[in-house]
PDB file of N, CA and C in Angstrom:
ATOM      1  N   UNK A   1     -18.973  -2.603 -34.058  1.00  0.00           N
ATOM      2  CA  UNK A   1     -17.616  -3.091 -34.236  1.00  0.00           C
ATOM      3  C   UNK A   1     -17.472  -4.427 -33.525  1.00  0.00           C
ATOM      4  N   UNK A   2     -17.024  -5.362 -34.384  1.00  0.00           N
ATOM      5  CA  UNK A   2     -16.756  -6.435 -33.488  1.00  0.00           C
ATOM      6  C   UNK A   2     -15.183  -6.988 -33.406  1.00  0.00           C
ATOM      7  N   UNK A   3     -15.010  -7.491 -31.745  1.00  0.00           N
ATOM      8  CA  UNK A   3     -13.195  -7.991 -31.992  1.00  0.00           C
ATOM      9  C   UNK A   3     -12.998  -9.201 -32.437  1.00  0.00           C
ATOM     10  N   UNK A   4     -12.400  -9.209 -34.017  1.00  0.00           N
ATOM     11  CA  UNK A   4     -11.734 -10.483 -33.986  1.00  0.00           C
ATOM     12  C   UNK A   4     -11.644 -11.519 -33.060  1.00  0.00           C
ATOM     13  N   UNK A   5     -12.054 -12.771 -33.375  1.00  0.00           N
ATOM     14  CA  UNK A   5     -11.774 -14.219 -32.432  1.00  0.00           C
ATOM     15  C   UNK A   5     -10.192 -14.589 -32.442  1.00  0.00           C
ATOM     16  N   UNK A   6      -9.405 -14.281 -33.784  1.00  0.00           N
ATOM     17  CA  UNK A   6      -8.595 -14.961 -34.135  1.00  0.00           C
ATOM     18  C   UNK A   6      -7.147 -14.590 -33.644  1.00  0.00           C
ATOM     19  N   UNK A   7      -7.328 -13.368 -33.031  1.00  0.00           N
ATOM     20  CA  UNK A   7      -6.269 -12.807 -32.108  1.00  0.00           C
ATOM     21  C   UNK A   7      -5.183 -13.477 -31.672  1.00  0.00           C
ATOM     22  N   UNK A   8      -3.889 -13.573 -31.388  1.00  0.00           N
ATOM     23  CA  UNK A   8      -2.937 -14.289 -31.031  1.00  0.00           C
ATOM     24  C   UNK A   8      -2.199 -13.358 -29.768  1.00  0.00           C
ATOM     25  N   UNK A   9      -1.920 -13.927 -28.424  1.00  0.00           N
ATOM     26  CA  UNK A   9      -1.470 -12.869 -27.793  1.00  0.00           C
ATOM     27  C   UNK A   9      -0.289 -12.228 -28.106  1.00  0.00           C
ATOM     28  N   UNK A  10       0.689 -11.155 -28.130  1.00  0.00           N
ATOM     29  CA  UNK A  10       1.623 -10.764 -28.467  1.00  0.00           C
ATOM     30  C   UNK A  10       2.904 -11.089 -27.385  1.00  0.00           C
ATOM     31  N   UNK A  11       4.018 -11.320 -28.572  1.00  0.00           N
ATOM     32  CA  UNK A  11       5.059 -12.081 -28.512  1.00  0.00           C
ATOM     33  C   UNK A  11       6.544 -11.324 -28.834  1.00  0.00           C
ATOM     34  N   UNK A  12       6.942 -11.117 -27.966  1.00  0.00           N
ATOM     35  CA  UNK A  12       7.253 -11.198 -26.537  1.00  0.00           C
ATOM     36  C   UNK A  12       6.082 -10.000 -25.579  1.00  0.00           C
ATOM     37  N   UNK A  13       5.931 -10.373 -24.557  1.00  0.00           N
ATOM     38  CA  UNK A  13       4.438  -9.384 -24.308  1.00  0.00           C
ATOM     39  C   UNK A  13       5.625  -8.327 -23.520  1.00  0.00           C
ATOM     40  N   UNK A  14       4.655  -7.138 -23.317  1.00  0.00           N
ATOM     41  CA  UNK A  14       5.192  -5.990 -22.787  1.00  0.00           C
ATOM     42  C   UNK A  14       5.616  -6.181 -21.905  1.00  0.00           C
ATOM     43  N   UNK A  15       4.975  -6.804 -20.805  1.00  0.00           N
ATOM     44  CA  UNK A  15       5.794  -7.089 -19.752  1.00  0.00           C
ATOM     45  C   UNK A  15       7.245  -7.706 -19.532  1.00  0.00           C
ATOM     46  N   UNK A  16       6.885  -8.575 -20.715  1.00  0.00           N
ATOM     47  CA  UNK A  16       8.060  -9.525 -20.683  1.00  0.00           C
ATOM     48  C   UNK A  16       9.675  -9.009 -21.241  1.00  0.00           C
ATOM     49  N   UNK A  17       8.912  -8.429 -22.615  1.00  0.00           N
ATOM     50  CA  UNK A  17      10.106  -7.017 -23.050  1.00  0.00           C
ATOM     51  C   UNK A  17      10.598  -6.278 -21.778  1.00  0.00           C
ATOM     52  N   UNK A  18      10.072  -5.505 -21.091  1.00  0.00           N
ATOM     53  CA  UNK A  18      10.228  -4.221 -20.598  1.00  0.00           C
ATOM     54  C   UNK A  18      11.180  -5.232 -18.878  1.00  0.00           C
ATOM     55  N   UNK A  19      11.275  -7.005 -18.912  1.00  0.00           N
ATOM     56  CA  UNK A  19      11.676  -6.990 -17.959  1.00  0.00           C
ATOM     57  C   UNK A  19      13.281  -7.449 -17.768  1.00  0.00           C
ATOM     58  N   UNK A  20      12.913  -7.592 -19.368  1.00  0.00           N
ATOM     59  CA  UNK A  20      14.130  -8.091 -19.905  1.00  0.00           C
ATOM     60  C   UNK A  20      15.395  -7.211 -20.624  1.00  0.00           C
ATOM     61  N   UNK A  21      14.668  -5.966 -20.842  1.00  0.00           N
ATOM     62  CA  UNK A  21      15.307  -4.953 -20.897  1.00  0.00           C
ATOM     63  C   UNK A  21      16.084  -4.096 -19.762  1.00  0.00           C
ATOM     64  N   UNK A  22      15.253  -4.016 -18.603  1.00  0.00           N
ATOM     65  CA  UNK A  22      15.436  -3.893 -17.295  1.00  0.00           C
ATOM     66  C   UNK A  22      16.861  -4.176 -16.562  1.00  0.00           C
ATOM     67  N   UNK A  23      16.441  -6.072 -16.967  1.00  0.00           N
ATOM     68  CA  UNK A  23      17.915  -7.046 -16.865  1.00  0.00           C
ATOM     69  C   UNK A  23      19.237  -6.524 -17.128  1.00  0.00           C
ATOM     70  N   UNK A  24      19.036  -5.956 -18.488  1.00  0.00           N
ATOM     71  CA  UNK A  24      20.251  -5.689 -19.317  1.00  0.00           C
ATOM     72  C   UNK A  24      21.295  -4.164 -18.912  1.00  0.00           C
ATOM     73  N   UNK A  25      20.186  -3.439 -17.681  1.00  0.00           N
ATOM     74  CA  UNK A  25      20.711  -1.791 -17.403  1.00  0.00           C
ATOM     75  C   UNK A  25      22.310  -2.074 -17.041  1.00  0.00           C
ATOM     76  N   UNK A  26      22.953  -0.895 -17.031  1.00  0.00           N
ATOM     77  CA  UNK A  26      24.482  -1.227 -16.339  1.00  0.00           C
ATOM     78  C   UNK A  26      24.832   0.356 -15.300  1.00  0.00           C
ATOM     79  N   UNK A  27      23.584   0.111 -14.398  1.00  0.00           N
ATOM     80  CA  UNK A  27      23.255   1.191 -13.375  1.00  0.00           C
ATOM     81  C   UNK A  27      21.914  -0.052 -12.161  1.00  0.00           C
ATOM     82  N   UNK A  28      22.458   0.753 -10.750  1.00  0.00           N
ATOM     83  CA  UNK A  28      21.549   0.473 -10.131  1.00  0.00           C
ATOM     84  C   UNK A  28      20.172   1.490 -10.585  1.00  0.00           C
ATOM     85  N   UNK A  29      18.985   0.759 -10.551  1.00  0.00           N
ATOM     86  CA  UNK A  29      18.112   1.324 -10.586  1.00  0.00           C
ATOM     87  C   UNK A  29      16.994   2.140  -9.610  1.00  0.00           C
ATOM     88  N   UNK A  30      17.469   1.972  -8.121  1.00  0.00           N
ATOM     89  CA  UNK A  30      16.958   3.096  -6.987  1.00  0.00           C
ATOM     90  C   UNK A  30      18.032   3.406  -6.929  1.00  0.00           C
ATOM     91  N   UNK A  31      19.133   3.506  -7.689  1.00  0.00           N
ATOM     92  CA  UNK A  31      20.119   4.843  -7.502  1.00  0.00           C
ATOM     93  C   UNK A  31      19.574   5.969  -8.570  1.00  0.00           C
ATOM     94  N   UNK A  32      19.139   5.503  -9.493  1.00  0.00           N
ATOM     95  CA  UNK A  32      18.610   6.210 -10.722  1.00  0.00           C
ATOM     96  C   UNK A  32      17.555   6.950 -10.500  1.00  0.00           C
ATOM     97  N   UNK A  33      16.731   5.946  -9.441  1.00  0.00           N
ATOM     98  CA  UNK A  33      15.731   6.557  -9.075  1.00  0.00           C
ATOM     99  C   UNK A  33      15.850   7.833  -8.117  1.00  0.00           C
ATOM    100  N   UNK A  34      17.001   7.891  -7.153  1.00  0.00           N
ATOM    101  CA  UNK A  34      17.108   8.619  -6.320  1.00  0.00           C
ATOM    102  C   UNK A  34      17.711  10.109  -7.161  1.00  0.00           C
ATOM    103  N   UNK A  35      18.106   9.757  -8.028  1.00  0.00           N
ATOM    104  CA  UNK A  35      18.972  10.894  -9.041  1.00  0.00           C
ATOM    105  C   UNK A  35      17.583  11.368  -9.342  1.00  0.00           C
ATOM    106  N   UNK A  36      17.107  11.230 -10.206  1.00  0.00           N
ATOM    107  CA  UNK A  36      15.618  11.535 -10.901  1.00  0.00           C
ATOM    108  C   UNK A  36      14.886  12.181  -9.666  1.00  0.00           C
ATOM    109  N   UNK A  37      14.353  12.200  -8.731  1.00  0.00           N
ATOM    110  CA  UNK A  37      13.078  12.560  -7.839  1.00  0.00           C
ATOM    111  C   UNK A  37      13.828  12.626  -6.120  1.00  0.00           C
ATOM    112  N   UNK A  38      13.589  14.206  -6.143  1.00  0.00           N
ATOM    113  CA  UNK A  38      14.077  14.751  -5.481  1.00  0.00           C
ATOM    114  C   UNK A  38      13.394  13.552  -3.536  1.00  0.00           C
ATOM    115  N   UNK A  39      14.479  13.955  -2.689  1.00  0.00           N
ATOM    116  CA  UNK A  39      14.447  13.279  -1.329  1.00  0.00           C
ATOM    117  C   UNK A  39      12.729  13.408  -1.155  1.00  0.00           C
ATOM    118  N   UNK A  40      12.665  14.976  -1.112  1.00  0.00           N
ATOM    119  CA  UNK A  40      11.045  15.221  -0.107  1.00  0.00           C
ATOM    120  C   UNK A  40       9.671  14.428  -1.247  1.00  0.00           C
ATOM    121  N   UNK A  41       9.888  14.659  -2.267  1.00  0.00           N
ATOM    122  CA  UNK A  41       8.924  13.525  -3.199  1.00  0.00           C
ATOM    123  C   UNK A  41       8.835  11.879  -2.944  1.00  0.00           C
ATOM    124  N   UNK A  42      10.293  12.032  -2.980  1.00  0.00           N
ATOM    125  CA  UNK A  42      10.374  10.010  -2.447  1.00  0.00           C
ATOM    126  C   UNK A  42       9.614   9.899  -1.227  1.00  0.00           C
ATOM    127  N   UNK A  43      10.127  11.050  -0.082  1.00  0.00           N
ATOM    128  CA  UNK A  43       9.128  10.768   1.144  1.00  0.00           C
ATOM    129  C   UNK A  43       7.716  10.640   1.188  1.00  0.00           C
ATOM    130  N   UNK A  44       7.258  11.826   0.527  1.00  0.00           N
ATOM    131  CA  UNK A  44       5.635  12.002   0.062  1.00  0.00           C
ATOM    132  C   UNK A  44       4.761  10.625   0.062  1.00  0.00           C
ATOM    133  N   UNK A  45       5.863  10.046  -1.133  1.00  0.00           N
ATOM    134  CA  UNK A  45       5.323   8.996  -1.997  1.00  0.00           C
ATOM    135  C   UNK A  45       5.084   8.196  -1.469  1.00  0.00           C
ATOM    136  N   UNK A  46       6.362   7.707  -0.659  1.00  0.00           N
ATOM    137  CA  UNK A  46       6.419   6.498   0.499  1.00  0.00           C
ATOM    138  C   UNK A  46       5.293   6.383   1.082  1.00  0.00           C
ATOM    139  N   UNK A  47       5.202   7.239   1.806  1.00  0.00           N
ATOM    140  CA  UNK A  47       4.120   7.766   3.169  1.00  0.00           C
ATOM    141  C   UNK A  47       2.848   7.711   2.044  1.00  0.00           C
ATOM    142  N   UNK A  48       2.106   8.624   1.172  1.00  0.00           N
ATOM    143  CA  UNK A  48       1.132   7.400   0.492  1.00  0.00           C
ATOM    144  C   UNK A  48       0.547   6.656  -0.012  1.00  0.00           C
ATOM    145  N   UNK A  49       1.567   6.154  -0.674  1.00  0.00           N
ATOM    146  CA  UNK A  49       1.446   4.763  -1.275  1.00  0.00           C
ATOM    147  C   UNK A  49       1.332   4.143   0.089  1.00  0.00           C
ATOM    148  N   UNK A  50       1.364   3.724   1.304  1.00  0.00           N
ATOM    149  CA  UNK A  50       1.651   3.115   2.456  1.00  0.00           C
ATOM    150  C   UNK A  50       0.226   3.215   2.939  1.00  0.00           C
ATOM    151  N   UNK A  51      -0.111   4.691   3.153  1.00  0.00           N
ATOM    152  CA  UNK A  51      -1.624   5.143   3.534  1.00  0.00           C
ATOM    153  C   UNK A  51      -3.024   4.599   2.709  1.00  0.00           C
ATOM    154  N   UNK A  52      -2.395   4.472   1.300  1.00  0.00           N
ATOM    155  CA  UNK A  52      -3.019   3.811   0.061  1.00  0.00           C
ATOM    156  C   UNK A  52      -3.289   2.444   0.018  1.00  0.00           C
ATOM    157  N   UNK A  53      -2.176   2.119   0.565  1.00  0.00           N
ATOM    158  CA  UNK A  53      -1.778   0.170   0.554  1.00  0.00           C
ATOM    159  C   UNK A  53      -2.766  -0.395   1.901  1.00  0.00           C
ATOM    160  N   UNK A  54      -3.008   0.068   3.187  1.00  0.00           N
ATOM    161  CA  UNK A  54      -3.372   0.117   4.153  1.00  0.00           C
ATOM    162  C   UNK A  54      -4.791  -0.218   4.268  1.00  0.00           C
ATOM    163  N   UNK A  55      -5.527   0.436   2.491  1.00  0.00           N
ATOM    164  CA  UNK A  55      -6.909   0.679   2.552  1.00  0.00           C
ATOM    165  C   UNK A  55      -7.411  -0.246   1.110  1.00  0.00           C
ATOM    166  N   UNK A  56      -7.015  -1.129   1.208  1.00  0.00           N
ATOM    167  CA  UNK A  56      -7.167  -2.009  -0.864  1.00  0.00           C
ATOM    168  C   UNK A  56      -8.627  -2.265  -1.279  1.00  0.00           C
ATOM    169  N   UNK A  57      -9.392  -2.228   0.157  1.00  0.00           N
ATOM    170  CA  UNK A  57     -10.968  -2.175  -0.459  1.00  0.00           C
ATOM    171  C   UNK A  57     -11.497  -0.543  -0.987  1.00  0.00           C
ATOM    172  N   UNK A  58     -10.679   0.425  -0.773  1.00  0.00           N
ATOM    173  CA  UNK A  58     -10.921   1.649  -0.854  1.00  0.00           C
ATOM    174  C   UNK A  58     -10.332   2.011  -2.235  1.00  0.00           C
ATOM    175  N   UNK A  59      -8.808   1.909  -1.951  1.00  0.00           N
ATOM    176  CA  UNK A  59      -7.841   2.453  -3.079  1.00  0.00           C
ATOM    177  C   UNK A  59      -7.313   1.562  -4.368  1.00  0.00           C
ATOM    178  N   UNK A  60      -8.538   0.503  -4.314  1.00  0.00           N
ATOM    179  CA  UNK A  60      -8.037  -0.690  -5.123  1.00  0.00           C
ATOM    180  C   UNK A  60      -8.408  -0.707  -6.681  1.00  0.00           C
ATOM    181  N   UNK A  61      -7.344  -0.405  -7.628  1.00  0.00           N
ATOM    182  CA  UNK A  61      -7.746   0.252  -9.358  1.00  0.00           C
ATOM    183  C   UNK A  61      -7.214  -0.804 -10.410  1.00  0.00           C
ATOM    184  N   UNK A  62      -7.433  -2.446  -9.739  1.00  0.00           N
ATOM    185  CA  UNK A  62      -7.254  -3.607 -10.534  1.00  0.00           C
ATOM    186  C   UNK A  62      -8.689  -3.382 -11.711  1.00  0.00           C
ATOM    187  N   UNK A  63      -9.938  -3.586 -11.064  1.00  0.00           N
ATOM    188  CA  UNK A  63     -10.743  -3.623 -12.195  1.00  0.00           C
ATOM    189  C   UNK A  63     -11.020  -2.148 -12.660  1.00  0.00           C
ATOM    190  N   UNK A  64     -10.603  -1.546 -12.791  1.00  0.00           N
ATOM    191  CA  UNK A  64     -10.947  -0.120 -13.026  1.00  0.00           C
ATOM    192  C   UNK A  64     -11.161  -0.023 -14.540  1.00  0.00           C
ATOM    193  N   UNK A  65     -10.722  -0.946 -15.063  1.00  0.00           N
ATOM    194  CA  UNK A  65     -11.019  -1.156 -17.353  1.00  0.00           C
ATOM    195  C   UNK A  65     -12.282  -1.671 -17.328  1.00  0.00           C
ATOM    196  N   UNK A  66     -12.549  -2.493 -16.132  1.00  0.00           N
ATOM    197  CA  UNK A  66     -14.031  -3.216 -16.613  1.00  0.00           C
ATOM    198  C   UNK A  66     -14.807  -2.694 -16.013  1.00  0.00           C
ATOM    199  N   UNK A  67     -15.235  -1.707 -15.327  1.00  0.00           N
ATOM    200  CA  UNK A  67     -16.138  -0.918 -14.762  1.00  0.00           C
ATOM    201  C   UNK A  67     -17.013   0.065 -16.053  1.00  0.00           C
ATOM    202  N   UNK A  68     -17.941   0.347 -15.720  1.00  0.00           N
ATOM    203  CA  UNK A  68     -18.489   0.961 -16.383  1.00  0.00           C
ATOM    204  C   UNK A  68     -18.465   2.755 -16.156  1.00  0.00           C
ATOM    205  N   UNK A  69     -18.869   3.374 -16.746  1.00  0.00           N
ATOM    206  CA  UNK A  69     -18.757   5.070 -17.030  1.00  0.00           C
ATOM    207  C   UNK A  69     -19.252   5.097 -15.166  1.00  0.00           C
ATOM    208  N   UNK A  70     -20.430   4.800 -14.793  1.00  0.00           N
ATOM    209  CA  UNK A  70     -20.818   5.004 -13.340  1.00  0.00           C
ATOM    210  C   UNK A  70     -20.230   4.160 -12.941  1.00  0.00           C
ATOM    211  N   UNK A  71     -19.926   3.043 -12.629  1.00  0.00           N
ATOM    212  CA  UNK A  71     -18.953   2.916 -11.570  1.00  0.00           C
ATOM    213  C   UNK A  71     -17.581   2.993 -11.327  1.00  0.00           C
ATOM    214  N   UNK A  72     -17.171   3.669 -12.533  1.00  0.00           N
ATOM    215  CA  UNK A  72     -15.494   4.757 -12.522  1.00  0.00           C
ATOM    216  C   UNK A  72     -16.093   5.518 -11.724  1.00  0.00           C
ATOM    217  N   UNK A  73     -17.039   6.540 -12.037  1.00  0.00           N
ATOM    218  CA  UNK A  73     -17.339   7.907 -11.611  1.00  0.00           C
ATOM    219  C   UNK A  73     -17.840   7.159  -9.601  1.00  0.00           C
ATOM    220  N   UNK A  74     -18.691   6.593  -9.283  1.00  0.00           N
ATOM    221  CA  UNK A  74     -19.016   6.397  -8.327  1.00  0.00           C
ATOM    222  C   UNK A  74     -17.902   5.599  -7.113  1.00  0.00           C
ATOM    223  N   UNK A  75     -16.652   4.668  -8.017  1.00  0.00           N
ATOM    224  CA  UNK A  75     -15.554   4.347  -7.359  1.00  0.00           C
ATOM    225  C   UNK A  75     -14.483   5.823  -6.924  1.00  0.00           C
ATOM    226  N   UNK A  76     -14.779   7.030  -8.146  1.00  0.00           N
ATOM    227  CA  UNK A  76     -13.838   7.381  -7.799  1.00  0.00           C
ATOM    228  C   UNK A  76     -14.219   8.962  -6.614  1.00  0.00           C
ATOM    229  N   UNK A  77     -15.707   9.027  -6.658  1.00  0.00           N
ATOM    230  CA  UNK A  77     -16.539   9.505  -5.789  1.00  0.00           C
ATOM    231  C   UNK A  77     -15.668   9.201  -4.191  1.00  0.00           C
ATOM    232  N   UNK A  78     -16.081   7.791  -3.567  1.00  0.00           N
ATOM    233  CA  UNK A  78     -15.228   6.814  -3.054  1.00  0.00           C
ATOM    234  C   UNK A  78     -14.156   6.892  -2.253  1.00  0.00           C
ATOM    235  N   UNK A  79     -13.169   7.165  -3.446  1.00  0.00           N
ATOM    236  CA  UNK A  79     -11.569   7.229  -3.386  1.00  0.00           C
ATOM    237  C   UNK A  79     -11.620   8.984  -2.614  1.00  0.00           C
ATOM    238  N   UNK A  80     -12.336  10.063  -3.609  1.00  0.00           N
ATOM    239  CA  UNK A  80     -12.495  11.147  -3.306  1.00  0.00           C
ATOM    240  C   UNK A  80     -12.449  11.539  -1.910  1.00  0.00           C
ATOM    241  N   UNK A  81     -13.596  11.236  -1.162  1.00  0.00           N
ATOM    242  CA  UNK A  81     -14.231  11.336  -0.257  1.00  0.00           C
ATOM    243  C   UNK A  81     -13.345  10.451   1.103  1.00  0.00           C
ATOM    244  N   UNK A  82     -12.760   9.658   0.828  1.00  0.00           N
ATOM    245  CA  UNK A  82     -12.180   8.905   1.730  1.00  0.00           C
ATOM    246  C   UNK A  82     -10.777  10.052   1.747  1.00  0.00           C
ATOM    247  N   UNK A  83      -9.997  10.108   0.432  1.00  0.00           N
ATOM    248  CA  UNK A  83      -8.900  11.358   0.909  1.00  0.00           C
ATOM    249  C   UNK A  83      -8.738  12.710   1.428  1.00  0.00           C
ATOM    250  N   UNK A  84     -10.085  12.682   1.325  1.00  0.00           N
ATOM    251  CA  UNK A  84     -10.792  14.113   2.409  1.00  0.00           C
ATOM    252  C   UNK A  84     -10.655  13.657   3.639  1.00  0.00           C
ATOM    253  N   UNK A  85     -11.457  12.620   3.944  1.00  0.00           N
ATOM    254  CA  UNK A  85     -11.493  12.111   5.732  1.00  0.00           C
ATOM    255  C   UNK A  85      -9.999  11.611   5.982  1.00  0.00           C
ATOM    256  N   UNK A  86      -9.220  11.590   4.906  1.00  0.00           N
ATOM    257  CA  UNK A  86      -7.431  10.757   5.502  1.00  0.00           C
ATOM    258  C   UNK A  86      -7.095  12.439   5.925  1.00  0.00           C
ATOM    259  N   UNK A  87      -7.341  13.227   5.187  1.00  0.00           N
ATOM    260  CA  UNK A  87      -6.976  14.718   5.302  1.00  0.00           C
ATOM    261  C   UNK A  87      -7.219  15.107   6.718  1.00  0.00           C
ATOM    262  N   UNK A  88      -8.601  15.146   7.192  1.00  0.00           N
ATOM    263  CA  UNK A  88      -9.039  15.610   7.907  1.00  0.00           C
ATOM    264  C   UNK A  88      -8.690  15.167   9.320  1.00  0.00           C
ATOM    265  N   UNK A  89      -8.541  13.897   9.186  1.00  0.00           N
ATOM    266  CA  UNK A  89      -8.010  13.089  10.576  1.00  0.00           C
ATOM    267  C   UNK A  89      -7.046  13.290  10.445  1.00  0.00           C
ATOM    268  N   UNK A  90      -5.753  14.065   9.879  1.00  0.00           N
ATOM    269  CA  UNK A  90      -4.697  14.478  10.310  1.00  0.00           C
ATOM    270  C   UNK A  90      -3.407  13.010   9.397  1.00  0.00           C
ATOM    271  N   UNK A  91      -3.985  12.550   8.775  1.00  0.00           N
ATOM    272  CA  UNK A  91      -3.188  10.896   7.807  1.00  0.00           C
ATOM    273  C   UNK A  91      -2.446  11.917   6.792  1.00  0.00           C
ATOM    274  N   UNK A  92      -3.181  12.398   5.586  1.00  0.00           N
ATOM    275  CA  UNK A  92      -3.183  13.042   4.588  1.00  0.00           C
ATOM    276  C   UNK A  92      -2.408  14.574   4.834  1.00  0.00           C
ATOM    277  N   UNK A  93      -1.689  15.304   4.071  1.00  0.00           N
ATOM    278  CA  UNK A  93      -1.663  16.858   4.165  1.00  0.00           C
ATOM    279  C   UNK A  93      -2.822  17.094   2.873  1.00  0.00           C
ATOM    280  N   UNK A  94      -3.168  18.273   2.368  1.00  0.00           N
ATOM    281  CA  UNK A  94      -3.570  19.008   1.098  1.00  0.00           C
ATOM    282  C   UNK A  94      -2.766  18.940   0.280  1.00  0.00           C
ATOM    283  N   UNK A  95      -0.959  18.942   0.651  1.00  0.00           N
ATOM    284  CA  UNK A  95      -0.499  19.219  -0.563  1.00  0.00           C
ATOM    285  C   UNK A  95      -0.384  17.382  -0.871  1.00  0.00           C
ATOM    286  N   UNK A  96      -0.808  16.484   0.025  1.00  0.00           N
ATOM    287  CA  UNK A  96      -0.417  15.144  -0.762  1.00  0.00           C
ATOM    288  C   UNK A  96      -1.470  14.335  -1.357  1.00  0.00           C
ATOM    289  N   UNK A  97      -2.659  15.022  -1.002  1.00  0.00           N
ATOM    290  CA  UNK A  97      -3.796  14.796  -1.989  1.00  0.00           C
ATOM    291  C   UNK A  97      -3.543  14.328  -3.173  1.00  0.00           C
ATOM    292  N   UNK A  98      -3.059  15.459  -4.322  1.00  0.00           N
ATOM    293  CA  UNK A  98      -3.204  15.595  -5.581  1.00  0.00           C
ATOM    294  C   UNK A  98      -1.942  14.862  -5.809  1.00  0.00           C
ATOM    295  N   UNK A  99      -0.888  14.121  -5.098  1.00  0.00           N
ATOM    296  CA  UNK A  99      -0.071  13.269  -5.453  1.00  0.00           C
ATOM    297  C   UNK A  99      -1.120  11.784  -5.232  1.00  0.00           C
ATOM    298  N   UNK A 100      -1.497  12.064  -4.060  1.00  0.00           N
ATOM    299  CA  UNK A 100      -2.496  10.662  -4.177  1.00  0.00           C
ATOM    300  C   UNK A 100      -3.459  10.216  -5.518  1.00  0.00           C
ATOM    301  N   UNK A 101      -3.688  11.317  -6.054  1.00  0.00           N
ATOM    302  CA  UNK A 101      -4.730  11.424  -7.482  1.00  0.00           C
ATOM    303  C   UNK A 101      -3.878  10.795  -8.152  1.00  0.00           C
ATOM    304  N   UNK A 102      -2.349  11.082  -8.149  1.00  0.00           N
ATOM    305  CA  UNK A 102      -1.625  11.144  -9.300  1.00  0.00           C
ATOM    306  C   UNK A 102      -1.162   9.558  -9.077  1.00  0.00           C
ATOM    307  N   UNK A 103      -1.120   9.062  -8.038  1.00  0.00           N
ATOM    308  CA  UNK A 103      -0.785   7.732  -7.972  1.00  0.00           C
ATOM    309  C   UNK A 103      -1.227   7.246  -8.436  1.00  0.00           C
ATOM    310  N   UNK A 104      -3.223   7.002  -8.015  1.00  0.00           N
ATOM    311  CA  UNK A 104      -3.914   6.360  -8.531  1.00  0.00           C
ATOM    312  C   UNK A 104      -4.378   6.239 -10.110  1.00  0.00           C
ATOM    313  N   UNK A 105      -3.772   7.680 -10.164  1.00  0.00           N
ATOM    314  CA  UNK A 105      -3.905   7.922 -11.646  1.00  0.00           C
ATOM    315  C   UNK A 105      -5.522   7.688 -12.250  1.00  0.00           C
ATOM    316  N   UNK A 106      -6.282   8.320 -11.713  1.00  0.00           N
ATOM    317  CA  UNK A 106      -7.919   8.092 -11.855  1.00  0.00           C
ATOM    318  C   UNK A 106      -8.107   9.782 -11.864  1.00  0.00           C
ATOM    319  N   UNK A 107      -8.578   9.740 -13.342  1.00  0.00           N
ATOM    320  CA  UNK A 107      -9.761  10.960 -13.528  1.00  0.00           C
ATOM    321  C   UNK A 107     -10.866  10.814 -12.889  1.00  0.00           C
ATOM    322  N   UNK A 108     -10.999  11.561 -11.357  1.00  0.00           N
ATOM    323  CA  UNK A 108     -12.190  11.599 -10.879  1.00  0.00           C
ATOM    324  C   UNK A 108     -12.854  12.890 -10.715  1.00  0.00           C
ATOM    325  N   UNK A 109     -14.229  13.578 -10.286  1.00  0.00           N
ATOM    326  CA  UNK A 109     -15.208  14.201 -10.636  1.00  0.00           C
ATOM    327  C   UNK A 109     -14.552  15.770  -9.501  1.00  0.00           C
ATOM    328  N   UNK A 110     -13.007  15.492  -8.376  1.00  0.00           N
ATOM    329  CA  UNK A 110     -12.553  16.382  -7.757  1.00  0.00           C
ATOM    330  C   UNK A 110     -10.918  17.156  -8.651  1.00  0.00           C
ATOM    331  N   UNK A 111     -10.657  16.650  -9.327  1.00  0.00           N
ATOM    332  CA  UNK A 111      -9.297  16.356  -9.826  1.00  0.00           C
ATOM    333  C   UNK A 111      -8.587  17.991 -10.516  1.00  0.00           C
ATOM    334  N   UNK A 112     -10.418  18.740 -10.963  1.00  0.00           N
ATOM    335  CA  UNK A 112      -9.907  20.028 -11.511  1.00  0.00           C
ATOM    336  C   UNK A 112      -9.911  21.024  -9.843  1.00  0.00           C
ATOM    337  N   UNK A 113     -10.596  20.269  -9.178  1.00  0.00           N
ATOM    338  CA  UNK A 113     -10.772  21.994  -8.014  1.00  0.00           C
ATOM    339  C   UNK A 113      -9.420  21.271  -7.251  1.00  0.00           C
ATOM    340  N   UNK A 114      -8.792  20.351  -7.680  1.00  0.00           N
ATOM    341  CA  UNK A 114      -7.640  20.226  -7.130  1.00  0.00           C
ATOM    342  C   UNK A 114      -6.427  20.446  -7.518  1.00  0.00           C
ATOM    343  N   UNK A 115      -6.320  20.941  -8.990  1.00  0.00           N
ATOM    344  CA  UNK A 115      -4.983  21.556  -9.606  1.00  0.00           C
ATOM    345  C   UNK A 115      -4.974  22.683  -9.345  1.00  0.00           C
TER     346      UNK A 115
END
């Protein structure tokens, strides 16, 4: 299969839609947010996304499209293994693990002995 050269980028791009739509709400939107997702989740989240942010050579899923089959699987080996040791040193609970998965949003090789 080969991709077309002749491609044109798309107009208005998603981003650009989705920011401009955004613009137009007639609601605050971390009030919306706070309606939607209960207090102790927002906390969770906070706390690690923060623990996450802290570590960007670790938890970092910019190139994660251009990686190949092994180095998804071996990045997310990685990621794995490091939220064990955040666990273990007392950073992490168990139950915020599998929110951490869910952040990163990476199918990795722990993800079923963790549901």
């Amino acid at each position: 299969m080969q991709i077309p050269k002749d491609l044109q980028p798309m107009v208005p791009s998603t981003a650009g839609a989705l920011s401009s739509e955004r613009s137009k709400t007639q609601f605050d939107i971390p009030s919306m947010h706070t309606f939607i997702v209960d207090s102790e989740m927002r906390r969770m989240t906070s706390k690690i996304e923060k623990v996450l942010d802290a570590e960007p050579e670790t938890f970092n899923m910019r190139n994660i499209y251009f990686m190949s089959r092994q180095e998804k699987m071996d990045h997310a080996m990685k990621i794995g293994l490091r939220l064990i040791q955040l666990m273990h040193q007392g950073v992490l609970t168990a139950e915020e693990i599998p929110i951490a998965d869910m952040i990163l949003d990476l199918n990795g090789p722990f993800g079923l002995h963790r549901a």
